[in-house]
Protein backbone atom coordinates (compact mmCIF):
# COMPACT_ATOMS: atom_id res chain seq x y z
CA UNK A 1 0.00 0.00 0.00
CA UNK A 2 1.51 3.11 -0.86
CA UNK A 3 0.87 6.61 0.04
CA UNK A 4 0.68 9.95 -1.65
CA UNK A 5 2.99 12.00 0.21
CA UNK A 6 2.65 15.04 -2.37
CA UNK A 7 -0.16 16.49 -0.66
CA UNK A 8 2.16 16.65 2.49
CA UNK A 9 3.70 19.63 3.55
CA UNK A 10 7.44 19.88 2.88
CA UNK A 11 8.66 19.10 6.52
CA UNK A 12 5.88 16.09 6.98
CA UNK A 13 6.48 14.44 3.50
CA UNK A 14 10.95 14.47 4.44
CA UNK A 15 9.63 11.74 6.88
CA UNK A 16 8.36 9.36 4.59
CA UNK A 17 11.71 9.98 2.47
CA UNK A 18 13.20 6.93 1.69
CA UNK A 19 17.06 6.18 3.32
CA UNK A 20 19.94 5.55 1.06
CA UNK A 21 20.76 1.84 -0.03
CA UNK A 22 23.50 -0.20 2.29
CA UNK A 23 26.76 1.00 1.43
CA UNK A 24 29.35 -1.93 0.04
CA UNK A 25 31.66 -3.95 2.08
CA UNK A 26 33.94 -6.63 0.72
CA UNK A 27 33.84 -9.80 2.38
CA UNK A 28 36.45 -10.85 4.92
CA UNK A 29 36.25 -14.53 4.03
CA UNK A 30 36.46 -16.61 0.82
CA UNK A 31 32.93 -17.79 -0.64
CA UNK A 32 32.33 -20.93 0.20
CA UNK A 33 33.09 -22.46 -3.72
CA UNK A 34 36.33 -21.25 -3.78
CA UNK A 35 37.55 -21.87 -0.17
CA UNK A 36 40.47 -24.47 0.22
CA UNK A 37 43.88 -25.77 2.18
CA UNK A 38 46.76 -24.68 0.85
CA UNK A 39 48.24 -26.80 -0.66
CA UNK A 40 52.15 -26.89 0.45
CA UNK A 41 51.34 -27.44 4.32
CA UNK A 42 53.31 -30.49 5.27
CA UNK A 43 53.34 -32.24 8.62
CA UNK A 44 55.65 -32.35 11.50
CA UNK A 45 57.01 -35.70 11.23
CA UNK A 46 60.14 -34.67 9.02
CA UNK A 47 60.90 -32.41 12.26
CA UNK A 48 60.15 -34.80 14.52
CA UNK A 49 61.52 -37.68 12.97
CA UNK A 50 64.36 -39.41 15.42
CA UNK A 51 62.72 -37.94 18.37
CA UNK A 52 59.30 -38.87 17.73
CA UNK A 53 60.67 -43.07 16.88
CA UNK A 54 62.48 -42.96 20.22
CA UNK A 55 59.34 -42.30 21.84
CA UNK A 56 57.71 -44.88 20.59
CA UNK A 57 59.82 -47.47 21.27
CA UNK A 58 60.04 -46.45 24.66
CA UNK A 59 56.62 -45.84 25.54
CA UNK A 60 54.44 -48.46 22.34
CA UNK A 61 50.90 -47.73 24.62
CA UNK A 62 51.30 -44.17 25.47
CA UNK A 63 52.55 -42.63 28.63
CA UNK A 64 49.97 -41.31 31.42
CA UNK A 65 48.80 -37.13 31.31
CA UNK A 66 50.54 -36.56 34.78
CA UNK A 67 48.87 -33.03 34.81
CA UNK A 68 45.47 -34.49 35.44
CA UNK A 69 46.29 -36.92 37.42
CA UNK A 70 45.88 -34.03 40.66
CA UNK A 71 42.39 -33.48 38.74
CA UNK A 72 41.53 -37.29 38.86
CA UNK A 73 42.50 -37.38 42.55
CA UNK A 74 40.74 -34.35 43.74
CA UNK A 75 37.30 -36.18 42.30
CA UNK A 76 37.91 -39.09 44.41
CA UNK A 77 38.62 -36.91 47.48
CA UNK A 78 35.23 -37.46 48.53
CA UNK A 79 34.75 -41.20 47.88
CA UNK A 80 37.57 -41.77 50.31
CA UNK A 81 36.85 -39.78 52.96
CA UNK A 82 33.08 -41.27 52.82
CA UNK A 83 35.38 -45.09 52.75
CA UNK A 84 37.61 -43.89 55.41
CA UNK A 85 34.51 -42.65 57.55
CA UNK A 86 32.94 -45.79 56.78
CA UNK A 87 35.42 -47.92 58.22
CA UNK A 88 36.58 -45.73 61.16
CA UNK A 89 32.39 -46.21 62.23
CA UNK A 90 32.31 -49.62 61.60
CA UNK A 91 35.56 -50.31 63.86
CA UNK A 92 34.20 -47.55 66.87
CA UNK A 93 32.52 -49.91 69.72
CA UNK A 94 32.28 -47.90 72.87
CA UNK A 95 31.80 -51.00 74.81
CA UNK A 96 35.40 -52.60 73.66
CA UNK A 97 37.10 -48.85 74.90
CA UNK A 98 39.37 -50.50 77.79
CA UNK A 99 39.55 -46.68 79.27
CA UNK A 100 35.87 -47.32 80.26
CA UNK A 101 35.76 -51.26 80.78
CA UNK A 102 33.96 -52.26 83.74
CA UNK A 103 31.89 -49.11 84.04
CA UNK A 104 28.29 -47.98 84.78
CA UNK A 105 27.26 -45.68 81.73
CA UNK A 106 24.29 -44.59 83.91
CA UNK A 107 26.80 -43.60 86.76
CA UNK A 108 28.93 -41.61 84.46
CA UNK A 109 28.92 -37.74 83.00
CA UNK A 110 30.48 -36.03 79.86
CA UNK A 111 32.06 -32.65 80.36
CA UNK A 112 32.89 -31.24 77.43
CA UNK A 113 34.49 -27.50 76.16
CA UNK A 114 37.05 -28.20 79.08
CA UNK A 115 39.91 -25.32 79.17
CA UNK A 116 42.95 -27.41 77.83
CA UNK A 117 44.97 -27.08 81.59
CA UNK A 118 42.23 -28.08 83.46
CA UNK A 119 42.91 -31.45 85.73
CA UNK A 120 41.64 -34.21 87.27
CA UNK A 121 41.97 -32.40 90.76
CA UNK A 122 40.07 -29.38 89.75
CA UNK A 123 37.26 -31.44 88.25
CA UNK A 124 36.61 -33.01 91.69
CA UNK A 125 36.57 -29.87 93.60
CA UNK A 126 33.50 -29.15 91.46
CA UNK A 127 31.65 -32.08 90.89
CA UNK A 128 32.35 -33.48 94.50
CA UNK A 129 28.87 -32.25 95.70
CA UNK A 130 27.11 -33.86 93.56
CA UNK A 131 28.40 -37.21 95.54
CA UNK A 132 31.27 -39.52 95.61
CA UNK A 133 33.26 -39.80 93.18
CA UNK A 134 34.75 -42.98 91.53
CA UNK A 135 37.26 -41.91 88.83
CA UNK A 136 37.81 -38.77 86.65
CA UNK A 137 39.61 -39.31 83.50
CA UNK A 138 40.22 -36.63 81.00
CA UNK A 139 41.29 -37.41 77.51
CA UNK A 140 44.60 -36.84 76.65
CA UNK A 141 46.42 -37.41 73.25
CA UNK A 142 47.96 -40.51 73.03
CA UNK A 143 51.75 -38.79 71.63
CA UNK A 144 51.74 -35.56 73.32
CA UNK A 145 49.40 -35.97 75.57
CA UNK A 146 47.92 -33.11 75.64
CA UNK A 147 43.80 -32.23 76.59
CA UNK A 148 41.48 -32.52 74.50
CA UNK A 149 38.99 -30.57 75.95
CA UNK A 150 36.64 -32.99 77.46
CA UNK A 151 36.74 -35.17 80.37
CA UNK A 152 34.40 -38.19 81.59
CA UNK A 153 33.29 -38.37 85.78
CA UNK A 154 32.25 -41.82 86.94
CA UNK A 155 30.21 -41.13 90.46
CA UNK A 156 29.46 -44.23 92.97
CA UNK A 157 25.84 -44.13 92.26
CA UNK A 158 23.45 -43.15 89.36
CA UNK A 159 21.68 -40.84 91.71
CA UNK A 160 24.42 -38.48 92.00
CA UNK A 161 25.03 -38.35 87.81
CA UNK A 162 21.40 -37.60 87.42
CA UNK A 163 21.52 -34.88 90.02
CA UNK A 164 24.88 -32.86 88.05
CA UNK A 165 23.57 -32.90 84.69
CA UNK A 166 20.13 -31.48 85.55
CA UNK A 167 21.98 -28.78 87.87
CA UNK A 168 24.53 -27.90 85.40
CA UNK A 169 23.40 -29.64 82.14
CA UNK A 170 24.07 -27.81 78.71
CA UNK A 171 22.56 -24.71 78.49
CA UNK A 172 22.88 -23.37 82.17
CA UNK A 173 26.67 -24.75 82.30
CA UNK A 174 29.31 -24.38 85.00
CA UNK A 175 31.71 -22.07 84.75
CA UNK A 176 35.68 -22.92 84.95
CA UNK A 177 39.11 -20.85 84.30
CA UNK A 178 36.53 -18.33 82.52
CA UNK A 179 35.18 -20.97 80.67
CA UNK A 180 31.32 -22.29 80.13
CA UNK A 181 31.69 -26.03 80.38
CA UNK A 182 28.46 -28.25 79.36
CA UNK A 183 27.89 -31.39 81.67
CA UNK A 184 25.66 -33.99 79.45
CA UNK A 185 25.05 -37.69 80.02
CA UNK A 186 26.87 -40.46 78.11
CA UNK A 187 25.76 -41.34 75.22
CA UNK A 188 27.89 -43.21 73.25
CA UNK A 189 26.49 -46.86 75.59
CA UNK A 190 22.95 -45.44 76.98
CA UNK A 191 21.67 -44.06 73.48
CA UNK A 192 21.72 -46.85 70.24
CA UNK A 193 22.47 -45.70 66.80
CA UNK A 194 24.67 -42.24 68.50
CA UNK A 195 27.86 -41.35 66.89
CA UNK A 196 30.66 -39.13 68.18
CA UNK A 197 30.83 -35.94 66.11
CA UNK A 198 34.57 -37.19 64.51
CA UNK A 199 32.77 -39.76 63.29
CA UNK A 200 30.10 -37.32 61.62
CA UNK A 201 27.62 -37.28 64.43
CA UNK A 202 27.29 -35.83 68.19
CA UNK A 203 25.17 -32.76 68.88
CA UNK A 204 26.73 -29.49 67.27
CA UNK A 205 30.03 -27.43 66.53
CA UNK A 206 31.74 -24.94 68.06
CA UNK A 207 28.94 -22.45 66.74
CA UNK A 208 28.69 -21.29 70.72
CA UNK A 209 32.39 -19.46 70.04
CA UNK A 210 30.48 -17.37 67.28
CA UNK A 211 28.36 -15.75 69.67
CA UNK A 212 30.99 -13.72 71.39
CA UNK A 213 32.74 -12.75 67.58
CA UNK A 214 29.05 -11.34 66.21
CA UNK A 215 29.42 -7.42 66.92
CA UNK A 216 26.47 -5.66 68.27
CA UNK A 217 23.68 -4.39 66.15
CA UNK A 218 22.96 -1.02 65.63
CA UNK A 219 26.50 0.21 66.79
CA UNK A 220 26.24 -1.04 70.41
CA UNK A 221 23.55 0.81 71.56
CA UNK A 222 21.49 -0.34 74.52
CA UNK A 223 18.29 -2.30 73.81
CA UNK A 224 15.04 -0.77 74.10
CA UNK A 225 12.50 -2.34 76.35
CA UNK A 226 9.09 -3.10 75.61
CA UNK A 227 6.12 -0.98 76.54
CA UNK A 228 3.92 -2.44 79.45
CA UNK A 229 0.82 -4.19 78.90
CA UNK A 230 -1.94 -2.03 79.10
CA UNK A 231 -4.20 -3.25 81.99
CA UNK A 232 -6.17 -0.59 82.90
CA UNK A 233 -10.13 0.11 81.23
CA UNK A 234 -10.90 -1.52 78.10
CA UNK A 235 -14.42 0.01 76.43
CA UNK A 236 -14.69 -3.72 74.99
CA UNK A 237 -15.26 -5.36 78.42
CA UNK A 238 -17.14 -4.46 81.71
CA UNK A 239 -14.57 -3.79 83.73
CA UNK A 240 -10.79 -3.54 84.35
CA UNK A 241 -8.36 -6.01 84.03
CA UNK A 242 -6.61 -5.20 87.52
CA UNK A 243 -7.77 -2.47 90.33
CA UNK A 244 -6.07 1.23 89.79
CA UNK A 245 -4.78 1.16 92.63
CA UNK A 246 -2.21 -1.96 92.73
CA UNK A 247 -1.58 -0.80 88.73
CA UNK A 248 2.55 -1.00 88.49
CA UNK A 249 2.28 0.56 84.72
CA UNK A 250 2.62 4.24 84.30
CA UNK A 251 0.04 7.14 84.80
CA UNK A 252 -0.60 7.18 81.14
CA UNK A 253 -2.08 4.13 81.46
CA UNK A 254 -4.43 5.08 84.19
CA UNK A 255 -2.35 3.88 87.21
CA UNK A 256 -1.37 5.88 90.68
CA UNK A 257 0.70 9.49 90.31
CA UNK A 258 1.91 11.10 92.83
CA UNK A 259 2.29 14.88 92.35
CA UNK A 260 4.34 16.82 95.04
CA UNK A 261 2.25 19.39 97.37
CA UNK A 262 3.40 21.49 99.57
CA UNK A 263 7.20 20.92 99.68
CA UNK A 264 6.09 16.87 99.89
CA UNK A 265 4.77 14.27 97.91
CA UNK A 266 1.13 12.83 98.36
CA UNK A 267 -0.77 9.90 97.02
CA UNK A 268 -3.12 11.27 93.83
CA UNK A 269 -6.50 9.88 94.21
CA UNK A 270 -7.22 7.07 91.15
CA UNK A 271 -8.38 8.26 88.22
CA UNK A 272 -11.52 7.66 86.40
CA UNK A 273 -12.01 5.05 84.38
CA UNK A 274 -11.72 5.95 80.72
CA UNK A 275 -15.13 6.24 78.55
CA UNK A 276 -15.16 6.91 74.77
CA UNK A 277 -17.61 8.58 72.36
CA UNK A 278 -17.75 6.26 69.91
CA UNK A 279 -20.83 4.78 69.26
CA UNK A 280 -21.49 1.77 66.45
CA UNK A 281 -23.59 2.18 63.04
CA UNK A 282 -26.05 -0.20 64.40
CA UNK A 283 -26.22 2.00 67.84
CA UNK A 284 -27.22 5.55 66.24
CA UNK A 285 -29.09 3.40 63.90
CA UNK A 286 -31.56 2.31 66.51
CA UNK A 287 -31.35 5.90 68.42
CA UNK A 288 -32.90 7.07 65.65
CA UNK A 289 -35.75 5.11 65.22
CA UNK A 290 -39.34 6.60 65.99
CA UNK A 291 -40.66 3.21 66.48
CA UNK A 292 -39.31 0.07 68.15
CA UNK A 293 -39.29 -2.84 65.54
CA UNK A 294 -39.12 -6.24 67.36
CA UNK A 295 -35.96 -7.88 66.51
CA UNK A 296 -36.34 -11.56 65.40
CA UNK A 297 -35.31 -14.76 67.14
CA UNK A 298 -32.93 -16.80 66.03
């Protein structure tokens, strides 16, 4: 469909002007009939010629790619560690540990995030009230022995266990050297199927050393308490929620002030409870009424 643009004005018809054709560019490639190798490339065997027979004889199948053999070995890292975790599992049996042979799991305590000096002595001074003790051991490292941190408390009775990890347990703690140490039962013979967390199981990380890294929000400053619940005179119920007088929540809120008088300060008498204007559509609706309709029965 084409238009007459000669009844257009001058400066309406220049925008239906047609734009100039494409402008030529010669092609950066062959066409594709006459494209072909040229024809004096050789290969590299007539360089490569004694070097290249050696080789073969000395390797006939091909030699290994050393540089990805650090690629093949980081895709197995995985597969052994699940092996190696495999068999370490398999081979833990807390009830072959000769350390513990001969001992009542239900008379004996975990203590755990131990401060790495702490001995055998100290633990007795603090668990000692719980009852008599039978043996403390704390783990060591076999080569240097050095603490790792966690210790086991065998009491006389199961009485006396009980009674230290519900005193101390693991969130309350018991505090030693500056150091929160967690008191839990044993669970490695009293609970089936648990695994210690080397072994991919136990009951957390060190997330509880986080806590004391995390800065402050907002720059430090203090936290804001709440606002007291409101128990003074609701319009939406008959009567208060608690007597003026023994209100603890501010004056706002309709509770005891005490304004000074005369050089001293006197007891305000309560104030009245608080009524509201506000009055529902149905309300004004039936104010208005000249005559009383009676209301159905359901």
């Amino acid at each position: 469909m084409s238009y007459n643009v000669s009844k257009f004005p001058s400066d309406v018809s220049r925008l239906f002007k047609p734009r100039p054709p494409l402008e030529y560019k010669r092609p950066v490639d062959y066409p594709p009939e006459k494209r072909q190798t040229y024809p004096r490339i050789t290969g590299i065997s007539g360089l490569l010629g004694s070097q290249l027979s050696s080789y073969m004889n000395q390797f006939p199948q091909g030699s290994d790619n050393m540089y990805l053999q650090k690629y093949e070995e980081a895709s197995h890292t995985k597969d052994n560690e699940y092996t190696k975790l495999s068999q370490e599992i398999y081979r833990w049996d807390p009830q072959k540990d000769p350390n513990i042979k001969d001992t009542d799991p239900f008379k004996t305590v975990f203590v755990g995030r131990l401060p790495y000096d702490t001995t055998e002595m100290e633990l007795q001074k603090e668990f000692s009230k719980f009852g008599d003790i039978e043996r403390i051991r704390v783990v060591r490292d076999k080569v240097t022995n050095k603490s790792k941190g966690y210790a086991f408390v065998l009491f006389t009775n199961p009485h006396s266990s009980k009674m230290a990890c519900k005193e101390i347990g693991v969130h309350r703690g018991l505090e030693i050297k500056g150091r929160i140490a967690i008191v839990d039962i044993e669970r490695g013979r009293t609970i089936k199927y648990f695994k210690p967390r080397r072994l991919g199981g136990g009951l957390g990380g060190r997330g509880y050393t986080k806590a004391h890294a995390i800065p402050p929000k907002f720059g430090g400053r203090p936290i804001i308490t709440p606002r007291p619940v409101y128990s003074g005179p609701s319009r939406f119920s008959s009567g208060t929620r608690s007597s003026l007088n023994d209100s603890k929540v501010p004056h706002r809120y309709g509770g005891n002030i005490r304004r000074p008088a005369m050089g001293r300060d006197t007891p305000a008498s309560p104030l009245p409870p608080a009524t509201t204007s506000y009055r529902s559509r149905y309300t004004r609706a039936k104010e208005t009424r000249s005559t009383k309709f009676e209301e159905p029965d359901y």
